[in-house]
C-alpha atoms as a PDB file:
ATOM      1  CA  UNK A   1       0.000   0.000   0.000  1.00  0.00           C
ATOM      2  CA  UNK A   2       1.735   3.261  -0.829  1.00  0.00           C
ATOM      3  CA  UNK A   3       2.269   5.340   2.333  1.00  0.00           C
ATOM      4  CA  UNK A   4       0.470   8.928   2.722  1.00  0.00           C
ATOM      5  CA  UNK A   5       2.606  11.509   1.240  1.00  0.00           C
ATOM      6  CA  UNK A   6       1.346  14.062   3.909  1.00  0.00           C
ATOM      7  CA  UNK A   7       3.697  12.144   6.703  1.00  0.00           C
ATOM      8  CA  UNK A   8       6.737  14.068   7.524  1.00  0.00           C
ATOM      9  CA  UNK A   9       8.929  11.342   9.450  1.00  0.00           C
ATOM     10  CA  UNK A  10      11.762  13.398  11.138  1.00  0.00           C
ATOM     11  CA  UNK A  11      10.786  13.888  14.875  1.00  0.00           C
ATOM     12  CA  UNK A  12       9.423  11.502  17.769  1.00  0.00           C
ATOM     13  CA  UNK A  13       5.830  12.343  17.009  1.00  0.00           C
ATOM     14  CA  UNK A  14       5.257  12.991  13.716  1.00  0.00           C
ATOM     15  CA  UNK A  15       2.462  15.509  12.324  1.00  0.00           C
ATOM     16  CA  UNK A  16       1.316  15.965   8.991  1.00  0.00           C
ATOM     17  CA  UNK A  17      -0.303  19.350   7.955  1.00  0.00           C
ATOM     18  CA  UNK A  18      -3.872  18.752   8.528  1.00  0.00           C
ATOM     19  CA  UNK A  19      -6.534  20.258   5.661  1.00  0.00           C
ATOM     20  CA  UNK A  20      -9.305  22.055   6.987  1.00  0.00           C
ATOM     21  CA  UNK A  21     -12.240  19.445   7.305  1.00  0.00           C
ATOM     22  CA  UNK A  22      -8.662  16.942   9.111  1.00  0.00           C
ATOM     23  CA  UNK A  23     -11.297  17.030  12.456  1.00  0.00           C
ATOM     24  CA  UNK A  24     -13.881  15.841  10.304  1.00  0.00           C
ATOM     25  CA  UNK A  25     -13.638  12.280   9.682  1.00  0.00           C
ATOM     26  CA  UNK A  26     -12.838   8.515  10.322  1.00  0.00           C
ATOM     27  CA  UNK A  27      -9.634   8.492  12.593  1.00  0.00           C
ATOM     28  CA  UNK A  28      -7.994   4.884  13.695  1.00  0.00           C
ATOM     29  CA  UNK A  29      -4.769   3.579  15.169  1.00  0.00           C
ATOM     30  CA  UNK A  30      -2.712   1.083  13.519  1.00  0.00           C
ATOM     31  CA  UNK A  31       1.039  -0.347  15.657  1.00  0.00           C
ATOM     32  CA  UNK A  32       3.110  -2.993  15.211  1.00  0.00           C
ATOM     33  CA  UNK A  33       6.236  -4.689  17.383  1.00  0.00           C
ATOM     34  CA  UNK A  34       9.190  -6.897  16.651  1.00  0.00           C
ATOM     35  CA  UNK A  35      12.284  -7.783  18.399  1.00  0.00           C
ATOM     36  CA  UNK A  36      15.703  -6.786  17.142  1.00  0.00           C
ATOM     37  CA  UNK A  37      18.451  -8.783  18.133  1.00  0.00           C
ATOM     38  CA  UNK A  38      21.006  -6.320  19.528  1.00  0.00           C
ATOM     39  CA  UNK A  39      24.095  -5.362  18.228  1.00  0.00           C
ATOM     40  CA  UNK A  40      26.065  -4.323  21.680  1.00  0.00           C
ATOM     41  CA  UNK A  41      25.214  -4.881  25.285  1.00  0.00           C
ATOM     42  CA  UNK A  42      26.127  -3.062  28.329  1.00  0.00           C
ATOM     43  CA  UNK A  43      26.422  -4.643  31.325  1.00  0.00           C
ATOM     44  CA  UNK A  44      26.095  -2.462  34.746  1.00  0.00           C
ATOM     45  CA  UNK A  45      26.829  -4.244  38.388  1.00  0.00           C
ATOM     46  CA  UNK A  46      26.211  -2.313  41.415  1.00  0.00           C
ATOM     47  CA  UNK A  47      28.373  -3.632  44.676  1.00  0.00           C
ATOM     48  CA  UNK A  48      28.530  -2.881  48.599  1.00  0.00           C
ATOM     49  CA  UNK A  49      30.738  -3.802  50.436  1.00  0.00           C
ATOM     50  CA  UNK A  50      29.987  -5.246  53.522  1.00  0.00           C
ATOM     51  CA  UNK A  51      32.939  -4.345  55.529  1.00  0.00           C
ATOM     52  CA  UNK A  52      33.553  -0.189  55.505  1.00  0.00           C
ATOM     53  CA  UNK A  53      36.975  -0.558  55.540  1.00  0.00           C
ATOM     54  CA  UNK A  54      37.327  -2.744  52.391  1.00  0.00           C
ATOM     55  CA  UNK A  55      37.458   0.100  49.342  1.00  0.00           C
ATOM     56  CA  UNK A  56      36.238  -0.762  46.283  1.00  0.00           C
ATOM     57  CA  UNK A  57      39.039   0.452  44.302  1.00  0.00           C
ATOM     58  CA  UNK A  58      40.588  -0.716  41.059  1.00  0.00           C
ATOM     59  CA  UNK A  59      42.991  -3.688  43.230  1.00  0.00           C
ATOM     60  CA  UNK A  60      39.994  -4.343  44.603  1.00  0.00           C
ATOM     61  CA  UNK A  61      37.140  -5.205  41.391  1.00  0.00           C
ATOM     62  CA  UNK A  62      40.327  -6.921  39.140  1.00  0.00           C
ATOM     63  CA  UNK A  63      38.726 -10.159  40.093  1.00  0.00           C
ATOM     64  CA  UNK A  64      35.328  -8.666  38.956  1.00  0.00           C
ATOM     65  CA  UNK A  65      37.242  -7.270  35.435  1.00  0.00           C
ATOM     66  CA  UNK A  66      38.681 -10.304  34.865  1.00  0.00           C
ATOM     67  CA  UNK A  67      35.498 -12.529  34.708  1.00  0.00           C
ATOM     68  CA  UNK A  68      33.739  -9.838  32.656  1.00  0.00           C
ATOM     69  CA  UNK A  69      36.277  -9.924  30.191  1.00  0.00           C
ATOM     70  CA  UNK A  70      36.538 -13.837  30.136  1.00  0.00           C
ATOM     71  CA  UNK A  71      32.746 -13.154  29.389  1.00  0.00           C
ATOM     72  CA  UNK A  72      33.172 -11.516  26.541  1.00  0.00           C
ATOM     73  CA  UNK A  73      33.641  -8.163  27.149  1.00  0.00           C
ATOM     74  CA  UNK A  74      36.148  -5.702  25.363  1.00  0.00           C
ATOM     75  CA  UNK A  75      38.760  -4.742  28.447  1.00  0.00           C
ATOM     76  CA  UNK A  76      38.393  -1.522  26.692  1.00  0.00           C
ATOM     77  CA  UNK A  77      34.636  -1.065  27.356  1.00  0.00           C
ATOM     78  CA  UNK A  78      35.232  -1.508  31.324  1.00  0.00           C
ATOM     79  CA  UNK A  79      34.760   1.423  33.497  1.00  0.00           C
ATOM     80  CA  UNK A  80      36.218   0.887  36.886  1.00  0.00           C
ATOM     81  CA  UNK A  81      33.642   2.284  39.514  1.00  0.00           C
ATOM     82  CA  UNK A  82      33.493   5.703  41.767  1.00  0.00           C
ATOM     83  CA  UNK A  83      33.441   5.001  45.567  1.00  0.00           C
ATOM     84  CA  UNK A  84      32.826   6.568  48.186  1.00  0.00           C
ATOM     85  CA  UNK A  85      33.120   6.018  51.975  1.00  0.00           C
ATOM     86  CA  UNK A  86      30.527   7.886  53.805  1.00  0.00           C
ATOM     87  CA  UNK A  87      30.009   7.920  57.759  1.00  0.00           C
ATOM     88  CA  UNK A  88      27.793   5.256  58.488  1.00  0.00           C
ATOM     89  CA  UNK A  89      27.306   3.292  55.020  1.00  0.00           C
ATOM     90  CA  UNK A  90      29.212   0.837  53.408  1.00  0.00           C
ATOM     91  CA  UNK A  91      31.807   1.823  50.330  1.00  0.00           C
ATOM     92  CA  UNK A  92      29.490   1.518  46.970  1.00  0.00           C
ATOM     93  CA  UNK A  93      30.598   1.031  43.174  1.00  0.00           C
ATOM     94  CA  UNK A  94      29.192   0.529  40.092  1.00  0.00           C
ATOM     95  CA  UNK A  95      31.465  -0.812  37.109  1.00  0.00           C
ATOM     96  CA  UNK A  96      30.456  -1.231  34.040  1.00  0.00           C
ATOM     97  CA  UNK A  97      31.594  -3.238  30.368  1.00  0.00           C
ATOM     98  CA  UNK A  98      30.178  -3.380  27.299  1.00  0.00           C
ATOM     99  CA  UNK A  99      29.689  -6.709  24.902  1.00  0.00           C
ATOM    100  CA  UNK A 100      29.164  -6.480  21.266  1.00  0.00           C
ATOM    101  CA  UNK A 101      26.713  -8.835  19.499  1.00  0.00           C
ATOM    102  CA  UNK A 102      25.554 -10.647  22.675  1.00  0.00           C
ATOM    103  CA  UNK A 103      23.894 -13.899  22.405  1.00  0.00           C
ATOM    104  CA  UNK A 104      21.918 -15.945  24.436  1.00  0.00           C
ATOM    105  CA  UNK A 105      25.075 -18.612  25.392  1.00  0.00           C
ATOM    106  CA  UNK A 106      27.355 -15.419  26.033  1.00  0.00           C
ATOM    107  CA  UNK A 107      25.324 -13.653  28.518  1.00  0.00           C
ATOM    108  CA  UNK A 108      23.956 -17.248  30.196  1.00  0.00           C
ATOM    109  CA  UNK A 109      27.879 -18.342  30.639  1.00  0.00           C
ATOM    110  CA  UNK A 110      28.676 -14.487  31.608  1.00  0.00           C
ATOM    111  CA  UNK A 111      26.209 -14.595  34.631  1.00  0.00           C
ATOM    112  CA  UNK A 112      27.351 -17.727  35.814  1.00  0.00           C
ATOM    113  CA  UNK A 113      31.433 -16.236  35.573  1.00  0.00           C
ATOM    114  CA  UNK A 114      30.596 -12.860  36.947  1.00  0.00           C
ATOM    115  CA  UNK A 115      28.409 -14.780  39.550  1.00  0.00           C
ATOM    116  CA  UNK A 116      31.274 -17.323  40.261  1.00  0.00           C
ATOM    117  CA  UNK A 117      33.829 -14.115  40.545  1.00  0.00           C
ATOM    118  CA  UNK A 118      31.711 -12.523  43.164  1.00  0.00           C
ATOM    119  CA  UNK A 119      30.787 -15.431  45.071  1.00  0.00           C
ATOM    120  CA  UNK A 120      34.855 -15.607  45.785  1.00  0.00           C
ATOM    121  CA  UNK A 121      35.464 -11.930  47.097  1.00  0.00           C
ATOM    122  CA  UNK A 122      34.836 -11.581  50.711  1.00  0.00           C
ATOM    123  CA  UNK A 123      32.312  -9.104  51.984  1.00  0.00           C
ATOM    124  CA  UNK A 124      31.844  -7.880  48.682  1.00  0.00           C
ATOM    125  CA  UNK A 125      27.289  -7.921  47.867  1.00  0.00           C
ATOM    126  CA  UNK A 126      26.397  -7.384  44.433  1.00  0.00           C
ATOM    127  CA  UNK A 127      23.056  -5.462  44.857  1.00  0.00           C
ATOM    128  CA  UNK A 128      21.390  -5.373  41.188  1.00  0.00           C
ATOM    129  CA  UNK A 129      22.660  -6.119  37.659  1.00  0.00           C
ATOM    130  CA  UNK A 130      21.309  -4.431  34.810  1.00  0.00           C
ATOM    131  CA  UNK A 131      21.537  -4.835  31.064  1.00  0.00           C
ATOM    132  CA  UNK A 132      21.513  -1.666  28.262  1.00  0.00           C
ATOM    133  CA  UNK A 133      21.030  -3.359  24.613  1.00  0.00           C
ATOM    134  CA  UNK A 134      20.709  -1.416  21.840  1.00  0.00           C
ATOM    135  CA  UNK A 135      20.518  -1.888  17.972  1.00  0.00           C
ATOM    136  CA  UNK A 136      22.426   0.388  15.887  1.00  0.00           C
ATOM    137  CA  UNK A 137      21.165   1.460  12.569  1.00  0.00           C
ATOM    138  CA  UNK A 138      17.642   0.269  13.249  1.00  0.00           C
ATOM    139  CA  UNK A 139      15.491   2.773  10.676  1.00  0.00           C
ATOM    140  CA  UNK A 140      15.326  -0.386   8.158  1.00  0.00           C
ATOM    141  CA  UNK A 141      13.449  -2.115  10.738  1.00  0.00           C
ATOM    142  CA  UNK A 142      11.194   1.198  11.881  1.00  0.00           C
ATOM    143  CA  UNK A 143      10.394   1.468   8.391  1.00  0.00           C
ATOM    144  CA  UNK A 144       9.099  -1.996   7.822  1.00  0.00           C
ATOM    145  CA  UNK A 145       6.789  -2.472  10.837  1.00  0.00           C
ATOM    146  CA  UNK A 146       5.514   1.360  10.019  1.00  0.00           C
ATOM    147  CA  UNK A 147       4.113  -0.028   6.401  1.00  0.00           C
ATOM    148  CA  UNK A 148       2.594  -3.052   8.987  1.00  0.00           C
ATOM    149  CA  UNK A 149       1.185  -0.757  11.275  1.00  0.00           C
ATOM    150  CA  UNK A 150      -0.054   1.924   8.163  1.00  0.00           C
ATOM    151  CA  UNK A 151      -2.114  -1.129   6.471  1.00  0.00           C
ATOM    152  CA  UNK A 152      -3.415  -2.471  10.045  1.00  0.00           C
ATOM    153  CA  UNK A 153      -4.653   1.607  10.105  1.00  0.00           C
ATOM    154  CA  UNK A 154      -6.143   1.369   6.891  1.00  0.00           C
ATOM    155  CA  UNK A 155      -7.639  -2.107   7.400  1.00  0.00           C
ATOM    156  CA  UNK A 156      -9.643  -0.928  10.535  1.00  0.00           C
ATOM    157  CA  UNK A 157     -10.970   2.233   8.480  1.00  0.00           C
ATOM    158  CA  UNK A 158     -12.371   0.042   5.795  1.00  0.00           C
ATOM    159  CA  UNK A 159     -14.208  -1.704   8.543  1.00  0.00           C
ATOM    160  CA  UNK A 160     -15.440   1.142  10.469  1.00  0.00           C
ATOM    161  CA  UNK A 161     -16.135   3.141   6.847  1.00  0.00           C
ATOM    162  CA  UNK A 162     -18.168  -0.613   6.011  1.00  0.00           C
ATOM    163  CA  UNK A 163     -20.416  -0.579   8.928  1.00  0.00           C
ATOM    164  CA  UNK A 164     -21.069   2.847   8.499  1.00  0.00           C
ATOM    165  CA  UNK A 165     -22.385   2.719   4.946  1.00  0.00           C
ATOM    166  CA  UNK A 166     -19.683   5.080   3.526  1.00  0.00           C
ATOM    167  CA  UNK A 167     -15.846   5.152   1.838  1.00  0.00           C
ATOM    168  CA  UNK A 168     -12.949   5.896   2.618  1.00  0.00           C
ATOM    169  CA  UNK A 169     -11.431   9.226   1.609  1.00  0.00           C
ATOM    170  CA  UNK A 170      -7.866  10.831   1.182  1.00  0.00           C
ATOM    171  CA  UNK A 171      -5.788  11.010   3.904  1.00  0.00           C
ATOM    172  CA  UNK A 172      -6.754  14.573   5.928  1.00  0.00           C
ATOM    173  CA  UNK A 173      -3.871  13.558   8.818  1.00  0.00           C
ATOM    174  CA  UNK A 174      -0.952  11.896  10.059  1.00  0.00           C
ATOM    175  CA  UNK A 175       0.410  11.350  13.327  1.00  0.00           C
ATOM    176  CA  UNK A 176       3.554   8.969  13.599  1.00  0.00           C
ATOM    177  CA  UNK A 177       5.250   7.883  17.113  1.00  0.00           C
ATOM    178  CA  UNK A 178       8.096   5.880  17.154  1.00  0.00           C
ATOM    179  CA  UNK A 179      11.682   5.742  18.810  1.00  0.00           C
ATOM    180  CA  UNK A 180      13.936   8.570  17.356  1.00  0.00           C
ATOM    181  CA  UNK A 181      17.772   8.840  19.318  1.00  0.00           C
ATOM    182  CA  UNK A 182      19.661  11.074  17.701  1.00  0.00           C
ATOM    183  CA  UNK A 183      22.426   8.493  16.628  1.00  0.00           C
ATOM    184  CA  UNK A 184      20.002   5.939  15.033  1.00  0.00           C
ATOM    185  CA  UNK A 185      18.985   3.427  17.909  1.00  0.00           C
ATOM    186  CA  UNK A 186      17.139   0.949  19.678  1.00  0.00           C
ATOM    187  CA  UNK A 187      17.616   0.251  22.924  1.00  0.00           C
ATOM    188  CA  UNK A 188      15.504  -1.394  25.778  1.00  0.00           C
ATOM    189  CA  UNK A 189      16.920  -1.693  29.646  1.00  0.00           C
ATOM    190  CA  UNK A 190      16.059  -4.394  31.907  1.00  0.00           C
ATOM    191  CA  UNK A 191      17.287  -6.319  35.284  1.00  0.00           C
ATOM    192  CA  UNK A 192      19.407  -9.151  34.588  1.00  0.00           C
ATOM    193  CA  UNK A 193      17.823 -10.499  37.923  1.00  0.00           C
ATOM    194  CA  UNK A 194      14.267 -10.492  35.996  1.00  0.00           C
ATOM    195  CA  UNK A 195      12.798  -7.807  38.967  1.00  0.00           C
ATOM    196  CA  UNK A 196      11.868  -5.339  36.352  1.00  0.00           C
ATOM    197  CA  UNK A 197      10.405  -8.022  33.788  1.00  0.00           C
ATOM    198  CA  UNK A 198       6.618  -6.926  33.528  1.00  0.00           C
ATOM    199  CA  UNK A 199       4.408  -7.370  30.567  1.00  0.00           C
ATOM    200  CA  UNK A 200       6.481  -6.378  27.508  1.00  0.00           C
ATOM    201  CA  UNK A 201       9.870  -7.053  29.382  1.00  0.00           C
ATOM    202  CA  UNK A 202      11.749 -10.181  28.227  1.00  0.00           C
ATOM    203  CA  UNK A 203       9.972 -13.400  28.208  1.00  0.00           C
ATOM    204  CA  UNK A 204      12.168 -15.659  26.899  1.00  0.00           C
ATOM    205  CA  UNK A 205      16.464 -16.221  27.085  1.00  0.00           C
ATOM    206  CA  UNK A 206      16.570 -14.743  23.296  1.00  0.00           C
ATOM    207  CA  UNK A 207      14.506 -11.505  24.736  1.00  0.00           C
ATOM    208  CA  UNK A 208      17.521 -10.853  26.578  1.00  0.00           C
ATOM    209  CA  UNK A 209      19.799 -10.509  23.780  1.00  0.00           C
ATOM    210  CA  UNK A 210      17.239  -8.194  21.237  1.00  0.00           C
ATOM    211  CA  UNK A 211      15.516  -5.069  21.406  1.00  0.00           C
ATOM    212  CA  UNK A 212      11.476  -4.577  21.289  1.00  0.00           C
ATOM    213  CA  UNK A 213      11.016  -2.469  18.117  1.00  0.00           C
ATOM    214  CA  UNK A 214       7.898  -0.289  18.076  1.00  0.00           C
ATOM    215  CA  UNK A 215       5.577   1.880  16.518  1.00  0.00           C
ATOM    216  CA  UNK A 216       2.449   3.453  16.318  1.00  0.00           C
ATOM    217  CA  UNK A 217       0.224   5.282  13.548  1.00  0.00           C
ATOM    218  CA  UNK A 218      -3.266   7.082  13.750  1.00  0.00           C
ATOM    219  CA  UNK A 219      -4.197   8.145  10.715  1.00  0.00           C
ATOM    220  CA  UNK A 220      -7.722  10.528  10.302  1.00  0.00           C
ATOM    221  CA  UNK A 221      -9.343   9.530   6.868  1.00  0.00           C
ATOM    222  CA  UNK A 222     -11.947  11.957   4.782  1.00  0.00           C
ATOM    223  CA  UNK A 223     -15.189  10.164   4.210  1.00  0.00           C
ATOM    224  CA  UNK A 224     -16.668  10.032   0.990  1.00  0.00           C
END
């Protein structure tokens, strides 16, 4: 189906330039989803230690940088944490590495080596692990669920247009929302302990690894 010419798809929520009569009309929804696997992966751990007088300094998390590289991730891409000491509260870090083209077997073996590493340092708690994926480059993918989502639109205005007796018009407006990062991405955050998994969050091991693509068009139709 060719697309309406009106849409204007450079900003997070798109508006074409309505006509006059754009309020006057048969207006529907149409959205589609699909999962992207992701092309990089960054892994956040935030530790306590349970002792105050055990600083989490570099010395200190090697054992932690180690496993994350044997993981998979590029020593590059690890950012040794900023501690601090304050009265009354245990020393707290957060380090953080990145992996590139995760997949399931990676991050499965990475828990159970970063777990492993942990397990082994003495009075050190990790509190909460959380994982950043993104997809670079994902337009292609925007642009093919948006033609899904424009004929769903369309679909459901032939229905409406059916039961009503009439026919569908020109398009009178456009309004497109959709992911738009300024550098091209996808990306979806989630807790690598499953607390934050609600509806929508990753169901399965390969949910872990990709990144929910969505988007969502309403499109107001003359009647004629």
């Amino acid at each position: 189906m060719k697309r309406p010419a009106q849409a204007q798809l450079s900003g997070e929520v798109v508006r074409a330039v309505p006509a006059q009569n754009a309020g006057h009309g048969i207006t529907v929804t149409g959205s589609a989803t699909s999962r992207v696997a992701a092309t990089s992966a960054r892994i956040t751990l935030e530790l306590s230690s349970a002792d105050r007088s055990l600083s989490l300094d570099a010395q200190t998390m090697q054992p932690i940088v180690a496993a994350l590289v044997k993981a998979g991730a590029d020593p590059s891409s690890v950012h040794l944490p900023l501690n601090f000491a304050a009265p009354g509260s245990s020393n707290v870090a957060s380090i953080t590495a990145t992996v590139d083209h995760p997949t399931v077997g990676m991050m499965q073996n990475g828990i159970v080596t970063v777990g492993a590493a942990i397990a082994g340092m003495k009075n050190v708690i990790l509190n909460g692990a959380m994982v950043f994926a993104t997809v670079a480059h994902c337009q292609d993918q925007l642009d093919a669920i948006r033609g899904q989502a424009i004929e769903r639109a369309r679909a459901k205005a032939d229905s409406v247009a059916k039961d009503l007796d009439v026919h569908v018009g020109t398009v009178v407006n456009v309004v497109v929302s959709e992911p738009n990062n300024p550098d091209g991405t996808c990306a979806t955050q989630y807790a690598i302990n499953g607390s934050m998994n609600g509806p929508g969050g990753p169901q399965s091991p390969q949910d872990y690894v990709s990144v929910p693509v969505f988007t969502s068009v309403t499109i107001t139709y003359a009647i004629k």
